[in-house]
N, C-alpha and C. Protein backbone atom coordinates (compact mmCIF):
# COMPACT_ATOMS: atom_id res chain seq x y z
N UNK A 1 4.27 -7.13 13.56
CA UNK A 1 5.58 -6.53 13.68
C UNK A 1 6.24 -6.51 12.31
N UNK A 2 6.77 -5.45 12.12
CA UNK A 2 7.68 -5.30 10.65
C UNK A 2 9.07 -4.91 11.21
N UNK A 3 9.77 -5.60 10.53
CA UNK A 3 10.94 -5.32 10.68
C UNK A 3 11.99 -5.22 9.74
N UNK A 4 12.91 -3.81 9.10
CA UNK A 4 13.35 -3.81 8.13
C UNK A 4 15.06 -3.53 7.81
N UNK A 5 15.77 -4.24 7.37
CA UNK A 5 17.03 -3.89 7.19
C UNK A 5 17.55 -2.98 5.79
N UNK A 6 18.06 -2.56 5.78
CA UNK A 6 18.58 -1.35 4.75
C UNK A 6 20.45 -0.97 4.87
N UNK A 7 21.13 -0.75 3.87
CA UNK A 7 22.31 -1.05 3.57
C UNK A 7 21.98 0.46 2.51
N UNK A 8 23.12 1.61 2.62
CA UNK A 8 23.29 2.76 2.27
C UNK A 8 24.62 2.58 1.35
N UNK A 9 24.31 3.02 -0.08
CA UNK A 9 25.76 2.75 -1.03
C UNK A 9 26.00 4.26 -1.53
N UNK A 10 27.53 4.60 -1.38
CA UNK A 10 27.12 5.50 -2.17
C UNK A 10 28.11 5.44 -3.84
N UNK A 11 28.08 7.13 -4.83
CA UNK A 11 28.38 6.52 -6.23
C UNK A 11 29.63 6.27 -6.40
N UNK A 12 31.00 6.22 -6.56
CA UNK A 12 32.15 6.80 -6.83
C UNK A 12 32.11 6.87 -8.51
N UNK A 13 32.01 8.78 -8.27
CA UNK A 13 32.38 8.60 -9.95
C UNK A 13 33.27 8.51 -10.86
N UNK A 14 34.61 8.05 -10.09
CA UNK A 14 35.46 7.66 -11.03
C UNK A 14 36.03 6.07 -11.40
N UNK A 15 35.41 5.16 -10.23
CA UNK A 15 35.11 3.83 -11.02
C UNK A 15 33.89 3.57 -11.47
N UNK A 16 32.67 4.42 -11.40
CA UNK A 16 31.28 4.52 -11.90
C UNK A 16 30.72 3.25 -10.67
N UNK A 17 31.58 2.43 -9.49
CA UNK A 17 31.12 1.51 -8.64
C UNK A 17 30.49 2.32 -7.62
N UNK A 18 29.25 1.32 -7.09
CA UNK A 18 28.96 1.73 -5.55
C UNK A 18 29.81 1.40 -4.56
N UNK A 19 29.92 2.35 -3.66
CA UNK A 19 31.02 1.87 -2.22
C UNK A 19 30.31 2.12 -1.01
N UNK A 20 30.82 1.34 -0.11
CA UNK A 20 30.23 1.70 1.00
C UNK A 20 30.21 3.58 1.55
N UNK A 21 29.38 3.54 2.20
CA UNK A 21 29.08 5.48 2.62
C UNK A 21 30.25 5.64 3.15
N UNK A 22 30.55 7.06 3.75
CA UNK A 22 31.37 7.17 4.70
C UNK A 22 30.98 7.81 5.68
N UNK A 23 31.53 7.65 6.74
CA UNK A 23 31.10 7.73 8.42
C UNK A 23 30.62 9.77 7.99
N UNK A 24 29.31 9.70 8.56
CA UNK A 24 28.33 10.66 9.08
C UNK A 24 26.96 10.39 8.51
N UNK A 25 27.05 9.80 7.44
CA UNK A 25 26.00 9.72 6.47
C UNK A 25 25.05 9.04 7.23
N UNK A 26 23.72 9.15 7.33
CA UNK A 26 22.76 8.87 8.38
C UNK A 26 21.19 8.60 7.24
N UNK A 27 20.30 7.58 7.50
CA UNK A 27 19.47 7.84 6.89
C UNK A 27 17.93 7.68 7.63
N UNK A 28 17.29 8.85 7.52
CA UNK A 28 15.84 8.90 8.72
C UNK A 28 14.84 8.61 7.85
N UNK A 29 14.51 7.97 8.99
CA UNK A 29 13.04 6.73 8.52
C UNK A 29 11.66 6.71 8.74
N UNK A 30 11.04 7.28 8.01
CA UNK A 30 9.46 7.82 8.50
C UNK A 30 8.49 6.59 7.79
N UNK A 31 7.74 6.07 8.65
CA UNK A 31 6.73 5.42 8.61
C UNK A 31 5.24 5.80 8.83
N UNK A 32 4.71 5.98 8.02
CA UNK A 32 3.15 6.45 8.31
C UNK A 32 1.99 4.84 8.19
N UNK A 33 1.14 4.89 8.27
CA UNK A 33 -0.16 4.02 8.63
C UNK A 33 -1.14 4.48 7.57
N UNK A 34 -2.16 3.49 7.36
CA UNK A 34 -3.42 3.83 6.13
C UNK A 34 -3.68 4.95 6.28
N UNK A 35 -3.98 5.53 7.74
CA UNK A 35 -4.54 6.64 8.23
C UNK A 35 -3.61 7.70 7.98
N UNK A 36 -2.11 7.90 7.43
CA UNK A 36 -1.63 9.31 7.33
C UNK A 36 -1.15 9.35 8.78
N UNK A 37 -1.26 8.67 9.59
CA UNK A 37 -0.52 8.93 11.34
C UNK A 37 0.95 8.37 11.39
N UNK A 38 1.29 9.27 11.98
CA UNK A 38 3.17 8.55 11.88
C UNK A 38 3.53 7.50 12.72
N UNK A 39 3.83 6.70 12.40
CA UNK A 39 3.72 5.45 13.37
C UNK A 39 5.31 5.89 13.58
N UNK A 40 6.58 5.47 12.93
CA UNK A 40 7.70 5.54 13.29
C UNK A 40 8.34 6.95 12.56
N UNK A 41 9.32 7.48 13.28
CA UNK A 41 10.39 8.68 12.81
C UNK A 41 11.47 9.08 13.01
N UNK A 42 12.49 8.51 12.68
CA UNK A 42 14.09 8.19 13.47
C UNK A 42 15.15 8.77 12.66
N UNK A 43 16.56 8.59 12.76
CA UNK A 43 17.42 8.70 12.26
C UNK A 43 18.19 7.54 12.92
N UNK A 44 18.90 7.11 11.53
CA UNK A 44 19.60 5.86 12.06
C UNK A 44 20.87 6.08 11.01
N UNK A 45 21.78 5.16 11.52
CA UNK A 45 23.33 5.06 10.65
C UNK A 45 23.26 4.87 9.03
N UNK A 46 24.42 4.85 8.46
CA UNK A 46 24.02 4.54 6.79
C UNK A 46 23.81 3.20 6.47
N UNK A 47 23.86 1.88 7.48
CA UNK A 47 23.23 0.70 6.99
C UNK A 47 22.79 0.03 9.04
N UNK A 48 21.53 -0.39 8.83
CA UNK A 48 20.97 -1.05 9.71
C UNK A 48 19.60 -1.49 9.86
N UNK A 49 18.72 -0.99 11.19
CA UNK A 49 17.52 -2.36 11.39
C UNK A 49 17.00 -1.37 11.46
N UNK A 50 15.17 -1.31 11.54
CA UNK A 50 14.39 -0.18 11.77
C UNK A 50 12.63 -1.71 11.85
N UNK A 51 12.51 -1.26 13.55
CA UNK A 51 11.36 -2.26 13.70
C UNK A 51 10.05 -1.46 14.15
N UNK A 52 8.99 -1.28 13.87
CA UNK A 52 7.96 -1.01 14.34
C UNK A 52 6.58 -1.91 13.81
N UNK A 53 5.57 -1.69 15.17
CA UNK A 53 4.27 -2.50 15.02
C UNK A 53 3.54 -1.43 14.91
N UNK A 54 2.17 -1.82 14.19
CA UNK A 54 1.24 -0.93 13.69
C UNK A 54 -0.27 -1.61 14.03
N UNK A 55 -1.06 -1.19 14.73
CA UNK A 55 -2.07 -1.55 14.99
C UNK A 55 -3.11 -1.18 14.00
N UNK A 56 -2.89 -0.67 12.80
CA UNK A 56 -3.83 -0.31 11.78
C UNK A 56 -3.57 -1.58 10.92
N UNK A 57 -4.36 -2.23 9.87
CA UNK A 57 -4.49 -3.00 8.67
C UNK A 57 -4.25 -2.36 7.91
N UNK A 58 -3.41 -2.45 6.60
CA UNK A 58 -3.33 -1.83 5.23
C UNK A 58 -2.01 -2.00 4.84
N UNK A 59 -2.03 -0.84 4.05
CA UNK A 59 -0.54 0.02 3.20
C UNK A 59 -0.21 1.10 4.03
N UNK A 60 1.16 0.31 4.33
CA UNK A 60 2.11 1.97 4.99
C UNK A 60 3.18 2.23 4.29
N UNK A 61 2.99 3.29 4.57
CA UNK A 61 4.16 3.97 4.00
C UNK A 61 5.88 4.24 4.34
N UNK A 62 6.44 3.77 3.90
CA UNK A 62 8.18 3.71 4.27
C UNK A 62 8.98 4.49 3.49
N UNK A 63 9.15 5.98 4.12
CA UNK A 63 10.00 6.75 3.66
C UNK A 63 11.18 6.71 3.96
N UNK A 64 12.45 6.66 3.04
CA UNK A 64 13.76 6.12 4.11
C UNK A 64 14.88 7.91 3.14
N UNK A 65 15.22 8.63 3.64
CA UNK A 65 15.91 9.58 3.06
C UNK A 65 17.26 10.01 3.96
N UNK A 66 17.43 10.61 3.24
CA UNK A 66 19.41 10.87 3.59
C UNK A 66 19.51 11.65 4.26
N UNK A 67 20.32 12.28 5.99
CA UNK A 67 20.34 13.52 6.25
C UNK A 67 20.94 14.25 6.18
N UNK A 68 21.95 14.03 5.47
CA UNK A 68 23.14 14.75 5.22
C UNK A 68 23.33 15.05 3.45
N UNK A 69 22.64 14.79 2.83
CA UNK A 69 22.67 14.18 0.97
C UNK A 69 23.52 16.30 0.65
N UNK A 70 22.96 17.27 1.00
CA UNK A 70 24.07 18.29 1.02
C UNK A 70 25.54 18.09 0.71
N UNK A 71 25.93 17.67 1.86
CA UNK A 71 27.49 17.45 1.79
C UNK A 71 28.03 16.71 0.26
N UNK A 72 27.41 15.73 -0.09
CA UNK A 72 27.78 14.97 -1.18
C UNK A 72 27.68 15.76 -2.39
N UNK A 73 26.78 17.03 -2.53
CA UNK A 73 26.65 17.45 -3.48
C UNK A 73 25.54 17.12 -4.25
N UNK A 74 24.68 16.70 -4.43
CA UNK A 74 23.90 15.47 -5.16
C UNK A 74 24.38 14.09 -5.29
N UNK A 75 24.92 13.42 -4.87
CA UNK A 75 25.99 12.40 -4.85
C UNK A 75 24.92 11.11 -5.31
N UNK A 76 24.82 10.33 -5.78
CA UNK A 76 23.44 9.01 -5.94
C UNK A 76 24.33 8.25 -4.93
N UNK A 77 22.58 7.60 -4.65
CA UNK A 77 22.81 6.90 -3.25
C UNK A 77 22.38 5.57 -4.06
N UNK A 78 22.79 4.66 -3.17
CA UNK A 78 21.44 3.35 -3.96
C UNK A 78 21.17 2.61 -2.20
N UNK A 79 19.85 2.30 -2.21
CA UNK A 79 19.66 1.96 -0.60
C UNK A 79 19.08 0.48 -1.08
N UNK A 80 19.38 -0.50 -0.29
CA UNK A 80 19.32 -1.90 -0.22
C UNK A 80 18.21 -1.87 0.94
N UNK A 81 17.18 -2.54 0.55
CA UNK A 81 15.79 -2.57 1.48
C UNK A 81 15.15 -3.99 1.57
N UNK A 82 15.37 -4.62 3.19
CA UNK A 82 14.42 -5.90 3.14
C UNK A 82 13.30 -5.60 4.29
N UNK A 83 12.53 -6.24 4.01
CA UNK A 83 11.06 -5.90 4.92
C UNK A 83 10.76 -6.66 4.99
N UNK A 84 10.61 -7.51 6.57
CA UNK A 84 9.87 -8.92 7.05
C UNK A 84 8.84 -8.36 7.78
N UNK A 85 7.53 -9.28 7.41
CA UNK A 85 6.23 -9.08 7.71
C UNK A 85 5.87 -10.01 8.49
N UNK A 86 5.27 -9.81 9.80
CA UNK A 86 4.65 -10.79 10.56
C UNK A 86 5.95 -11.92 10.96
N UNK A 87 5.39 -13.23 10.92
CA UNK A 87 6.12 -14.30 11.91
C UNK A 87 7.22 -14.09 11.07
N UNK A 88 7.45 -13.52 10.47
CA UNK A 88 9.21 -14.03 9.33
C UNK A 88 9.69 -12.94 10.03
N UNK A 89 9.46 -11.94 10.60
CA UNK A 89 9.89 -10.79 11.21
C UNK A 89 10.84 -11.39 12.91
N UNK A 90 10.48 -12.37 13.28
CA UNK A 90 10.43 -12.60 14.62
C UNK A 90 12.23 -14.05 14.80
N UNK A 91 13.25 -13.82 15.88
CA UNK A 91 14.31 -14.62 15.64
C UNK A 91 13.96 -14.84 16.37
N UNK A 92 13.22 -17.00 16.19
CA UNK A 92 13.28 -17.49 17.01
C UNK A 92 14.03 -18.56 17.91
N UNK A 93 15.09 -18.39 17.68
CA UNK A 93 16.41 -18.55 18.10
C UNK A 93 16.77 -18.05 19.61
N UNK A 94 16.93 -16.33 19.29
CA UNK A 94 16.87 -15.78 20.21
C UNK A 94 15.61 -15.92 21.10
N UNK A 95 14.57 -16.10 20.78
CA UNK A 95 13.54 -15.85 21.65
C UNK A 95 13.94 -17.48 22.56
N UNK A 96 14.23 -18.44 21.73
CA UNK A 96 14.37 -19.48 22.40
C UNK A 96 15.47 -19.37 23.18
N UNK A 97 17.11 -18.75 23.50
CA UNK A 97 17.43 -18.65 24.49
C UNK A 97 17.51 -17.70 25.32
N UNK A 98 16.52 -16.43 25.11
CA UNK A 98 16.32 -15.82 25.86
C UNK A 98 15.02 -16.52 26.92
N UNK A 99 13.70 -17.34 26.86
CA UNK A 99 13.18 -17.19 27.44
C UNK A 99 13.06 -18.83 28.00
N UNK A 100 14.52 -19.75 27.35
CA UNK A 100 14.89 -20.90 28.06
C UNK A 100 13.76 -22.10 27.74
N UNK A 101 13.60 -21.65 26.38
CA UNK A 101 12.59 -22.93 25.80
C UNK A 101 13.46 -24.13 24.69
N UNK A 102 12.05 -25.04 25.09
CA UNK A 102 12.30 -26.53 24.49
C UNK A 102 12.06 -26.56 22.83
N UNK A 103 12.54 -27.52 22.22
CA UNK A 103 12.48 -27.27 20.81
C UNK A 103 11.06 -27.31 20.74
N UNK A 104 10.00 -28.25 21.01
CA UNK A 104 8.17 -28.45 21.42
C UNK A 104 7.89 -27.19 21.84
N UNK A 105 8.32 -26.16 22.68
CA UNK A 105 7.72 -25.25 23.33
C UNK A 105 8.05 -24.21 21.70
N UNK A 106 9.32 -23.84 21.30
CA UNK A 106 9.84 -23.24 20.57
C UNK A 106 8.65 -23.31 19.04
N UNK A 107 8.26 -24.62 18.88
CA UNK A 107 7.66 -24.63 17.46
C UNK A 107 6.18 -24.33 17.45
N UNK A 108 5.61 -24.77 19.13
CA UNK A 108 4.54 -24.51 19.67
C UNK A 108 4.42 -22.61 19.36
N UNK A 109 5.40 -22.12 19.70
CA UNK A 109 5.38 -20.67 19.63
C UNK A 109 5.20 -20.40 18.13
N UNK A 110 5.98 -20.67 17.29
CA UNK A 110 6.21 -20.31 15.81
C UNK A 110 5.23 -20.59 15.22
N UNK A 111 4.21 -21.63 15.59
CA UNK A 111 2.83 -22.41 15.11
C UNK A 111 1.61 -21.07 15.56
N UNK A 112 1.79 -20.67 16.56
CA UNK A 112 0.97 -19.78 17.55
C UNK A 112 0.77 -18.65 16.45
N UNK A 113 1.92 -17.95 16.39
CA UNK A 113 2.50 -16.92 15.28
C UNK A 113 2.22 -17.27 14.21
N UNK A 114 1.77 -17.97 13.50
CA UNK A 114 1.35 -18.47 12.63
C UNK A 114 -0.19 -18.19 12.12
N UNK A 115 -0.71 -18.76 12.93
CA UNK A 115 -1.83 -18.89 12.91
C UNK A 115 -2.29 -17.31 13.32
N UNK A 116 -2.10 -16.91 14.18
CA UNK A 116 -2.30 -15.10 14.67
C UNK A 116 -2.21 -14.36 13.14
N UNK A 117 -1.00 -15.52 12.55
CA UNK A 117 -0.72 -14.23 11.25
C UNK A 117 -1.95 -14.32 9.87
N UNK A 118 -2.18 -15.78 10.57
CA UNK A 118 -3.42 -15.84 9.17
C UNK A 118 -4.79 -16.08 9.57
N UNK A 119 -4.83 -15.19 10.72
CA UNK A 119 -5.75 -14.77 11.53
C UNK A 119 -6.08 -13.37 10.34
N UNK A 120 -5.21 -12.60 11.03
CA UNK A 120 -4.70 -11.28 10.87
C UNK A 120 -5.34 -10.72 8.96
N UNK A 121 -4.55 -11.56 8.56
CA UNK A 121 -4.27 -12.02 7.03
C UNK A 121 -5.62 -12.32 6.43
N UNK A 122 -6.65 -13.37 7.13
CA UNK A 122 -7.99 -13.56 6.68
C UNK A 122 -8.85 -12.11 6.86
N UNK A 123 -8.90 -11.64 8.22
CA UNK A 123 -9.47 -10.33 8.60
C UNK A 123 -9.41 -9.22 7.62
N UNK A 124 -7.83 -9.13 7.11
CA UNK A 124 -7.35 -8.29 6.33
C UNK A 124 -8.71 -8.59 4.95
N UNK A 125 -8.54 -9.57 4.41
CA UNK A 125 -8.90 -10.30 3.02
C UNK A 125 -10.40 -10.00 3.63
N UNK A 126 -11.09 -10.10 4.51
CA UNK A 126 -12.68 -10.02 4.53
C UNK A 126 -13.30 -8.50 4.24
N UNK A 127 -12.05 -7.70 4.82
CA UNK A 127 -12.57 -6.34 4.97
C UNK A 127 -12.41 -5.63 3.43
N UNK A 128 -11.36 -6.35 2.91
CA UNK A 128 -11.08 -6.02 1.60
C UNK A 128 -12.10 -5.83 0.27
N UNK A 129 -12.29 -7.79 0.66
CA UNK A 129 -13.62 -7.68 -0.26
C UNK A 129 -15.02 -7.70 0.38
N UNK A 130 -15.12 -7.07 1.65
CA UNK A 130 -16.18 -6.15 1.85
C UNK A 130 -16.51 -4.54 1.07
N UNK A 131 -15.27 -4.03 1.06
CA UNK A 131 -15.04 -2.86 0.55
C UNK A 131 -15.35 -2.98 -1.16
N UNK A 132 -14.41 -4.25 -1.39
CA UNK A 132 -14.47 -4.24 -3.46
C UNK A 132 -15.93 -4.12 -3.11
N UNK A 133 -16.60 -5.40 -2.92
CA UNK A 133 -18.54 -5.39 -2.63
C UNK A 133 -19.34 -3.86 -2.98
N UNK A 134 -19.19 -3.70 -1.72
CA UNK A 134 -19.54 -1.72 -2.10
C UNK A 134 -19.38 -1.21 -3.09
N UNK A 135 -18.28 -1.33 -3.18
CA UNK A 135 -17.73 -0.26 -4.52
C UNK A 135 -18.74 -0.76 -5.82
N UNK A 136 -18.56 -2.15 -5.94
CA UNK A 136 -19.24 -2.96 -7.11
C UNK A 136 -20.68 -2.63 -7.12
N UNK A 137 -21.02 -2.87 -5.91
CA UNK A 137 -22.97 -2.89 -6.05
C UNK A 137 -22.89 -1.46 -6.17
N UNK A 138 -22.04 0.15 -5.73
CA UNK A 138 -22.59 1.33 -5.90
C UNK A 138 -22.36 1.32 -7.19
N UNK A 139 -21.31 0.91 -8.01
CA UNK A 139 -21.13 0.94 -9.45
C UNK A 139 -22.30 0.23 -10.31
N UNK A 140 -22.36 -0.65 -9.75
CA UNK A 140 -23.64 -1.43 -10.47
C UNK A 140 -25.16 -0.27 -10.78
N UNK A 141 -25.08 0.23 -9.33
CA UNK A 141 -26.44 0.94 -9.14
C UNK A 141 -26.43 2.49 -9.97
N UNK A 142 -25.08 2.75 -9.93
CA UNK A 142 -24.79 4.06 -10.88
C UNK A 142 -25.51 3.37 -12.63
N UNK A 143 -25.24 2.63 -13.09
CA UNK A 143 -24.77 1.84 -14.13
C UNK A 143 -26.43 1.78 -14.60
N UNK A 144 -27.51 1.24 -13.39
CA UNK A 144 -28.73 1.21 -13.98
C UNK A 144 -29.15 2.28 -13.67
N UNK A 145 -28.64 3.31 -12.99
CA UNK A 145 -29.71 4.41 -12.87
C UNK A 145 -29.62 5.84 -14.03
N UNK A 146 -28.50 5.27 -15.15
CA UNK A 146 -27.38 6.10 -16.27
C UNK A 146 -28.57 5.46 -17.54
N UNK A 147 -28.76 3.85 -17.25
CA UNK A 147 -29.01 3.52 -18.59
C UNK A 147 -30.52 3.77 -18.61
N UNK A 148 -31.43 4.05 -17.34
CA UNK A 148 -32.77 4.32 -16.93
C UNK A 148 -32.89 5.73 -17.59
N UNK A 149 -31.87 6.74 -16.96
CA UNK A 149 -31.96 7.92 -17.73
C UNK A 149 -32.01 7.82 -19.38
N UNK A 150 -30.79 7.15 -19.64
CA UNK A 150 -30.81 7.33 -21.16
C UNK A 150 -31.55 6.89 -22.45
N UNK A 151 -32.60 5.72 -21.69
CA UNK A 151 -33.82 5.22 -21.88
C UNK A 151 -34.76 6.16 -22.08
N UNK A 152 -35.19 6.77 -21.28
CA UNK A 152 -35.99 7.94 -21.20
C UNK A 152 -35.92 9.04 -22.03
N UNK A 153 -34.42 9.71 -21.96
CA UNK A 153 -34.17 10.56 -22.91
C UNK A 153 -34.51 10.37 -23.99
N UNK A 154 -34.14 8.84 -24.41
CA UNK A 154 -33.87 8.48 -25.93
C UNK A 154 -36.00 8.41 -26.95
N UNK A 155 -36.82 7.93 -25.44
CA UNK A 155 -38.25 7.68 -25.77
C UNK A 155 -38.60 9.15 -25.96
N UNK A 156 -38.24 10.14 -25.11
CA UNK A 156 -38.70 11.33 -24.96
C UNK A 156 -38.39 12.12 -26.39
N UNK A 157 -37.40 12.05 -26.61
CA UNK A 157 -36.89 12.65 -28.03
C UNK A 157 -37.16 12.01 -29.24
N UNK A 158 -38.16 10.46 -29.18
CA UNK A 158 -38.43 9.76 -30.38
C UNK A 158 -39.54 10.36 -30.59
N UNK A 159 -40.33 10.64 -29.15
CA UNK A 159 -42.01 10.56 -28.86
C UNK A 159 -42.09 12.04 -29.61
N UNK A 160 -41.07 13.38 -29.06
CA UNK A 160 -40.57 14.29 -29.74
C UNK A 160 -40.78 14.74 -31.21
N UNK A 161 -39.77 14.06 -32.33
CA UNK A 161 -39.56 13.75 -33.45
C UNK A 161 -40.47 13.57 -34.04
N UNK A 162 -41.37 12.16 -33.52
CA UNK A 162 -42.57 12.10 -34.49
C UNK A 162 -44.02 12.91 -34.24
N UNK A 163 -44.07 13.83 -33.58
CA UNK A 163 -44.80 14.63 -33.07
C UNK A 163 -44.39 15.80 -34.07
N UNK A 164 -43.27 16.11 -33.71
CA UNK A 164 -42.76 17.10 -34.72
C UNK A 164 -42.92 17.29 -36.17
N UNK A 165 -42.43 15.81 -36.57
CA UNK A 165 -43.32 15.37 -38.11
C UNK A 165 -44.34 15.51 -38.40
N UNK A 166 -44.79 14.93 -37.39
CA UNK A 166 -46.40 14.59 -38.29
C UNK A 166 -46.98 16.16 -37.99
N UNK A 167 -46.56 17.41 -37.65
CA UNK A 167 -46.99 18.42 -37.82
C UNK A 167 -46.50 19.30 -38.72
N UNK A 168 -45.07 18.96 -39.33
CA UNK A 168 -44.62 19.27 -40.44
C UNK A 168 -45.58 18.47 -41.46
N UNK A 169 -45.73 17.86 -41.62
CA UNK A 169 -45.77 16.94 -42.41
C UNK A 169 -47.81 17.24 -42.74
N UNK A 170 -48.41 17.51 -41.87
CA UNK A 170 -49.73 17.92 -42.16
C UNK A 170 -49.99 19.72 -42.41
N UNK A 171 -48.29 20.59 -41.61
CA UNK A 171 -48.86 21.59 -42.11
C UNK A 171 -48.40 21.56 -43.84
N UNK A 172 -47.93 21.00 -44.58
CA UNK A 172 -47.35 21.22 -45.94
C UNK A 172 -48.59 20.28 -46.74
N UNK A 173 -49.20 20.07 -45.89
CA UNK A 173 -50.64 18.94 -46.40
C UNK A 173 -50.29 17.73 -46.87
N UNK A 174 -49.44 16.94 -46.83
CA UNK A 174 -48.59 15.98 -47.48
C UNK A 174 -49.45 14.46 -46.70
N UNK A 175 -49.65 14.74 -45.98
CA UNK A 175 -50.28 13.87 -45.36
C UNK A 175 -51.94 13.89 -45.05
């Protein structure tokens, strides 16, 4: 679960300060996945929460833009962005009096979440450097099959050369 808060400023240019927006200003929030699939796509107020889960591993993408930025003219915005990842994402506070748990049951949970997250987190890290792996051994294999060529070339054009000579070199009778 990610969960992200964001705070919308806008410029005033005659104290050169940021101020809070003013009422219409809206900012929509597109979230995509490794894969390019849109996980989230909203419009929300000029400061608040924006939560979605993603069943893909990776880098997503968090587009957050203005829907109204017209009206202002070009106006600069400055947007305040926090992003909690995994168990830091989760108030367990609330979860504890919403679902009428003990402080033991409560840490039991947060421990649970925990561990799920560096579950998650190891999986992430295996597949990763499964991938570097590949990349390395195809690079590796590029690497000897470049210097195999250039080996060759280099014998072929010596073997070349002195072939070449020594037929210069006997037609002028010198040898």
């Amino acid at each position: 679960m990610v969960v992200g808060n964001y705070k919308v400023e806008m410029l005033d240019k005659t104290s050169n300060q940021y101020i809070p927006t003013v009422a219409g200003l809206g900012m929509h929030v597109d979230v995509k996945d490794p894969d390019g699939a849109v996980v989230m796509s909203r419009t929300y107020a000029s400061e608040g929460r924006f939560t979605f889960t993603s069943h893909t591993a990776g880098e997503h993408v968090v587009c957050l833009f203005s829907n109204s930025s017209a009206w202002f003219g070009g106006a600069m915005l400055r947007v305040h962005l926090d992003i909690q990842i995994g168990e830091h994402a989760n108030d367990y506070q609330q979860i504890a009096t919403k679902d009428k748990l003990t402080e033991l049951q409560l840490r039991v949970r947060q421990l649970i979440d925990q561990v799920e997250q560096i579950t998650k987190e190891q999986n992430y890290q295996r597949n990763r450097e499964e991938r570097f792996r590949q990349t390395s051994e195809s690079t590796n294999q590029r690497v000897l099959w470049w210097s195999i060529a250039q080996t060759l070339i280099l014998l072929v054009t010596g073997f070349w050369q002195m072939r070449h000579l020594k037929s210069f070199f006997e037609a002028k009778k010198l040898v």
